[in-house]
Protein backbone atom coordinates (compact mmCIF):
# COMPACT_ATOMS: atom_id res chain seq x y z
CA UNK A 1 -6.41 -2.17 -7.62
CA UNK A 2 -6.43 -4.98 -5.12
CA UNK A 3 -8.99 -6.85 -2.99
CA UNK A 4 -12.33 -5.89 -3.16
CA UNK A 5 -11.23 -2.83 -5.04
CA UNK A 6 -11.04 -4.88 -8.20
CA UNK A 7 -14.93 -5.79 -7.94
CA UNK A 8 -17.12 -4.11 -9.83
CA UNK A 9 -19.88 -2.42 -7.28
CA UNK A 10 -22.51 -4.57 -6.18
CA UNK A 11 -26.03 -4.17 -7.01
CA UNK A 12 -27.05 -3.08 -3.71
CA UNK A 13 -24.49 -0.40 -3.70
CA UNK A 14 -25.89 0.93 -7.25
CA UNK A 15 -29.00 0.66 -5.41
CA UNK A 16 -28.11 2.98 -2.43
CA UNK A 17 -26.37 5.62 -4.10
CA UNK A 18 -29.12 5.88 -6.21
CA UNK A 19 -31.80 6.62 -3.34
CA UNK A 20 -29.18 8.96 -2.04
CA UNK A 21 -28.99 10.89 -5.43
CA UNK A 22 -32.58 10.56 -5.57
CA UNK A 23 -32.94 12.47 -2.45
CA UNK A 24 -30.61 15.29 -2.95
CA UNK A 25 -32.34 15.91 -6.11
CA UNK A 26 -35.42 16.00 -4.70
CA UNK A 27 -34.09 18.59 -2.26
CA UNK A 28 -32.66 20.50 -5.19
CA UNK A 29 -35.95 20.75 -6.92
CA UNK A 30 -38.13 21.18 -3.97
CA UNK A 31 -35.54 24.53 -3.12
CA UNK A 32 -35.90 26.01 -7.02
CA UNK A 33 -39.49 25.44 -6.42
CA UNK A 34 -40.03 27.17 -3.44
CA UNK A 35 -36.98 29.70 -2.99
CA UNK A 36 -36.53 30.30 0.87
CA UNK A 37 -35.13 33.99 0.42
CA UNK A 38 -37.00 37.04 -1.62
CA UNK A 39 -34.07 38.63 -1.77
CA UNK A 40 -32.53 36.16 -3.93
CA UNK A 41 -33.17 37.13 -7.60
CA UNK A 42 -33.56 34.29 -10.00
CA UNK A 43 -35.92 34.92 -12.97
CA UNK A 44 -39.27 32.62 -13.32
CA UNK A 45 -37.94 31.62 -16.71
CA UNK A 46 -35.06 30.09 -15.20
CA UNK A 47 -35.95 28.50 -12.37
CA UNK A 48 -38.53 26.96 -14.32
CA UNK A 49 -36.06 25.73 -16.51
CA UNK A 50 -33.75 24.14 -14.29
CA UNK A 51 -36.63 22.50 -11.80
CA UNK A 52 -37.73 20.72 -15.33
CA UNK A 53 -34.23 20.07 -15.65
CA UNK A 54 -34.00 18.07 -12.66
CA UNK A 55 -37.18 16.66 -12.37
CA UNK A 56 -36.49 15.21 -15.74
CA UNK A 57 -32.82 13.64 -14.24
CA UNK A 58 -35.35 12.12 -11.39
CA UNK A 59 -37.78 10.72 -13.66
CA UNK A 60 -35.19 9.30 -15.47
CA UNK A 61 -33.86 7.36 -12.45
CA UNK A 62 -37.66 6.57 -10.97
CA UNK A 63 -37.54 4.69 -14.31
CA UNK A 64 -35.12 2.69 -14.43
CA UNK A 65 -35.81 1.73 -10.61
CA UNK A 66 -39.40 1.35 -11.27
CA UNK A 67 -38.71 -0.52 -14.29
CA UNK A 68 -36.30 -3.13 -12.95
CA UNK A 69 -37.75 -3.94 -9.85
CA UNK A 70 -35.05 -3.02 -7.41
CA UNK A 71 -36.41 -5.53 -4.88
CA UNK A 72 -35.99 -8.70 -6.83
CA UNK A 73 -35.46 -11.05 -4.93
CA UNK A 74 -31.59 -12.92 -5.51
CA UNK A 75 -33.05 -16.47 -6.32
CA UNK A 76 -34.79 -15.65 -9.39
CA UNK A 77 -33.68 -17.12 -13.14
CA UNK A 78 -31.97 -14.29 -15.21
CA UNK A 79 -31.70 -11.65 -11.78
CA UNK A 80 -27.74 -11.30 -12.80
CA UNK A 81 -28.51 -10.38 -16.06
CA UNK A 82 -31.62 -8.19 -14.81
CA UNK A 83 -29.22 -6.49 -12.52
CA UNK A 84 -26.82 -5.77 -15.32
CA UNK A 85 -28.55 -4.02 -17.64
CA UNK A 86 -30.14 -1.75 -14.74
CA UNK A 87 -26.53 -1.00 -13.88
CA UNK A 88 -25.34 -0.25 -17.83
CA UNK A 89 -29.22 1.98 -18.32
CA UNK A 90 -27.44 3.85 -14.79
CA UNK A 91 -24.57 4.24 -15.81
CA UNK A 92 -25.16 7.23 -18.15
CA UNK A 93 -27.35 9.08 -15.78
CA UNK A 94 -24.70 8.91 -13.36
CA UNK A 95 -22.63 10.62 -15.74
CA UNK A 96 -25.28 13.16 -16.51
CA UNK A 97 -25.45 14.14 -12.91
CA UNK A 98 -22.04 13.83 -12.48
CA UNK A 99 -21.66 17.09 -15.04
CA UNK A 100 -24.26 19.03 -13.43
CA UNK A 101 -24.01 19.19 -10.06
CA UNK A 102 -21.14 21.74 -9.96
CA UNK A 103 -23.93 24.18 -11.72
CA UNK A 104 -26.68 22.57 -8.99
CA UNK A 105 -24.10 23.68 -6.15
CA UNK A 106 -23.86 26.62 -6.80
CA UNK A 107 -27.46 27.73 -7.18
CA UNK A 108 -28.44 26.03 -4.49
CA UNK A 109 -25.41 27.75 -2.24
CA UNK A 110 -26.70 31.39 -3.73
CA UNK A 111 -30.76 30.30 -2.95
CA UNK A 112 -29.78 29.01 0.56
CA UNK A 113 -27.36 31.73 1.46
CA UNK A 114 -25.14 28.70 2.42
CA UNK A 115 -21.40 27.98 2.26
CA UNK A 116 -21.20 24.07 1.02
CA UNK A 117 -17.61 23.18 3.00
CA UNK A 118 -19.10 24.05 6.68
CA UNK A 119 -20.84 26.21 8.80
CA UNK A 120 -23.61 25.36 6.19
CA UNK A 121 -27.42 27.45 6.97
CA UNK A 122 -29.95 25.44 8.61
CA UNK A 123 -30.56 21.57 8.59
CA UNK A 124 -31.57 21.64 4.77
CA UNK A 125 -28.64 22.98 3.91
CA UNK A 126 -26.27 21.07 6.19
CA UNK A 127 -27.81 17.89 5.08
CA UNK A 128 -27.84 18.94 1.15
CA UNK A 129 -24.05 19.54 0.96
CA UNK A 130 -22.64 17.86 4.13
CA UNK A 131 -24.87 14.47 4.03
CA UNK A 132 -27.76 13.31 6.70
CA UNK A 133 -26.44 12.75 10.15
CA UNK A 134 -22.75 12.88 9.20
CA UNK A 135 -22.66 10.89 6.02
CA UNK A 136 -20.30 13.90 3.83
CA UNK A 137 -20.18 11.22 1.18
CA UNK A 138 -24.21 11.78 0.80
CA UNK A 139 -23.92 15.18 0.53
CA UNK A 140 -23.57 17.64 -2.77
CA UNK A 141 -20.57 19.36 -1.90
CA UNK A 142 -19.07 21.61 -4.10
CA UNK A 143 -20.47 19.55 -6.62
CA UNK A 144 -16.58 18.59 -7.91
CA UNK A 145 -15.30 15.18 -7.37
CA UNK A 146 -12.12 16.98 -6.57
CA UNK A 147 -13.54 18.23 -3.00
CA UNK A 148 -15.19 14.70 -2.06
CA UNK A 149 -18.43 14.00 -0.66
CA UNK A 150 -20.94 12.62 -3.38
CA UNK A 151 -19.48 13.84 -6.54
CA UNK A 152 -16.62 12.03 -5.59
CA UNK A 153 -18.39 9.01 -4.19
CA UNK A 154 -20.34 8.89 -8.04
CA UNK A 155 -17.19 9.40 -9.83
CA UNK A 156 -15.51 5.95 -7.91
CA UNK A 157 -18.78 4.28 -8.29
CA UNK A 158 -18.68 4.53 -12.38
CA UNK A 159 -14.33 3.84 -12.36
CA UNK A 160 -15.03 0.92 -10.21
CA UNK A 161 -17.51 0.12 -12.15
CA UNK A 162 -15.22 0.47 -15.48
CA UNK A 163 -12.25 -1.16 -14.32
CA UNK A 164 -13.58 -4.01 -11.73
CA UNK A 165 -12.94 -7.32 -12.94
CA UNK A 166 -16.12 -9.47 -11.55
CA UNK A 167 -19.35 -7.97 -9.97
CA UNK A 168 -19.44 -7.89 -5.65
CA UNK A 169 -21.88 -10.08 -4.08
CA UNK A 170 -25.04 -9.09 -2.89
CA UNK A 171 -25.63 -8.45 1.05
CA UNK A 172 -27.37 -11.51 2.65
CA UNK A 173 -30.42 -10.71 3.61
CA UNK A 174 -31.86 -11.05 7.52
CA UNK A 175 -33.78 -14.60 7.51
CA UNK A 176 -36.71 -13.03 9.39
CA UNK A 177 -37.63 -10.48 6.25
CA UNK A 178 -40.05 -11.27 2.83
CA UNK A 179 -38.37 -12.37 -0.02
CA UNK A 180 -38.99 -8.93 -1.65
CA UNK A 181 -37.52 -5.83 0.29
CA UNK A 182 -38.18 -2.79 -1.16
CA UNK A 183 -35.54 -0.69 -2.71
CA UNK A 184 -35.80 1.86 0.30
CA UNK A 185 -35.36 -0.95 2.88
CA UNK A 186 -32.54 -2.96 1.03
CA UNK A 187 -30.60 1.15 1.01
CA UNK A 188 -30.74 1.21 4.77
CA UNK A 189 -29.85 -2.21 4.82
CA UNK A 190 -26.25 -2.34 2.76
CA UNK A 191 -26.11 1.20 4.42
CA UNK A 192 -26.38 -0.28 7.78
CA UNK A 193 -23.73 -2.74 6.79
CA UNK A 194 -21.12 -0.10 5.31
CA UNK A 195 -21.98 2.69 7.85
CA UNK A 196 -18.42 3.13 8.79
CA UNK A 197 -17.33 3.40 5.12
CA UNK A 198 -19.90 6.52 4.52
CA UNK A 199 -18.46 7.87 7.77
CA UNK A 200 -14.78 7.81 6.33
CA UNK A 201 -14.87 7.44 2.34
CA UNK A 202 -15.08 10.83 -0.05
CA UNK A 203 -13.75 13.38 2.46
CA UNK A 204 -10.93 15.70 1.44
CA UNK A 205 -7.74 14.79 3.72
């Protein structure tokens, strides 16, 4: 590891790819509530099962955001060590997610009736596995590190996170802005700042 690739991830960035995981889960469950295709046989029982699955995985990270205030603001006493413990309470959801989103990719590629590489059906589906307006490392995927996009993108965030040797710094934020941004606005914000990274990181070569 060299450079910046021997700093742990910043909070910000545990911060975005949380609201991106919190999206495609919320696509996920939103799809095994309301199946698009008849056709597509999944028993009640199940798909009840696995939408309490994953709305259990989101409540989990609505939690710890909720919890820890994602928009503290950088000044105040003890935010390091705030920040730290969000990041270790993360850390094993990450994992958790990490381990089932193989099984989440491939229901949702048999309830879409979607290939997850390319050529994926409709926007939901596009976005779902490919990422929102060409971010792959946002999207599901396969749902194996080993073919990139977010799976992958997870799996760097936690060995980053492992072997770094000090934390990143936080983005500066724009002088013209409240002291408290909200977790949704500080996302777009580190996004904005990295938006050439999302473009090129976690795609298969």
């Amino acid at each position: 590891m060299t450079g910046e690739d021997k700093l742990k991830p910043s909070y910000d960035e545990w911060m975005y790819w949380t609201q991106v995981i919190v999206d495609r889960l919320t696509t996920i469950s939103f799809v095994y509530s309301k199946p698009p295709f008849p056709d597509v046989f999944i028993s009640d029982r199940e798909r009840q099962t696995k939408i309490s699955l994953t709305v259990d995985v989101l409540a989990l990270l609505h939690e710890q955001t909720d919890e820890n205030e994602l928009h503290m603001p950088q000044e105040m006493l003890g935010v390091a060590e705030r920040e730290s413990r969000y990041i270790t309470a993360l850390q094993p959801i990450y994992v958790d997610i990490l381990r089932r989103l193989p099984d989440w990719s491939d229901d949702m590629q048999k309830l879409l009736k979607s290939p997850w590489f390319d050529n994926c059906a409709g926007k939901l589906a596009n976005v779902l596995f490919r990422g929102p307006d060409g971010r792959e490392t946002e999207g599901i995927g396969s749902g194996h590190s080993e073919n990139g996009r977010l799976p992958e993108m997870i799996e760097m965030l936690l060995e980053r996170e492992a072997m770094g040797d000090s934390r990143a710094p936080r983005i500066q934020k724009p002088r013209m802005v409240a002291s408290n941004m909200k977790r949704e606005e500080l996302a777009r914000l580190w996004g904005k700042k990295n938006s050439s990274f999302l473009r090129s990181a976690g795609r298969m070569g």
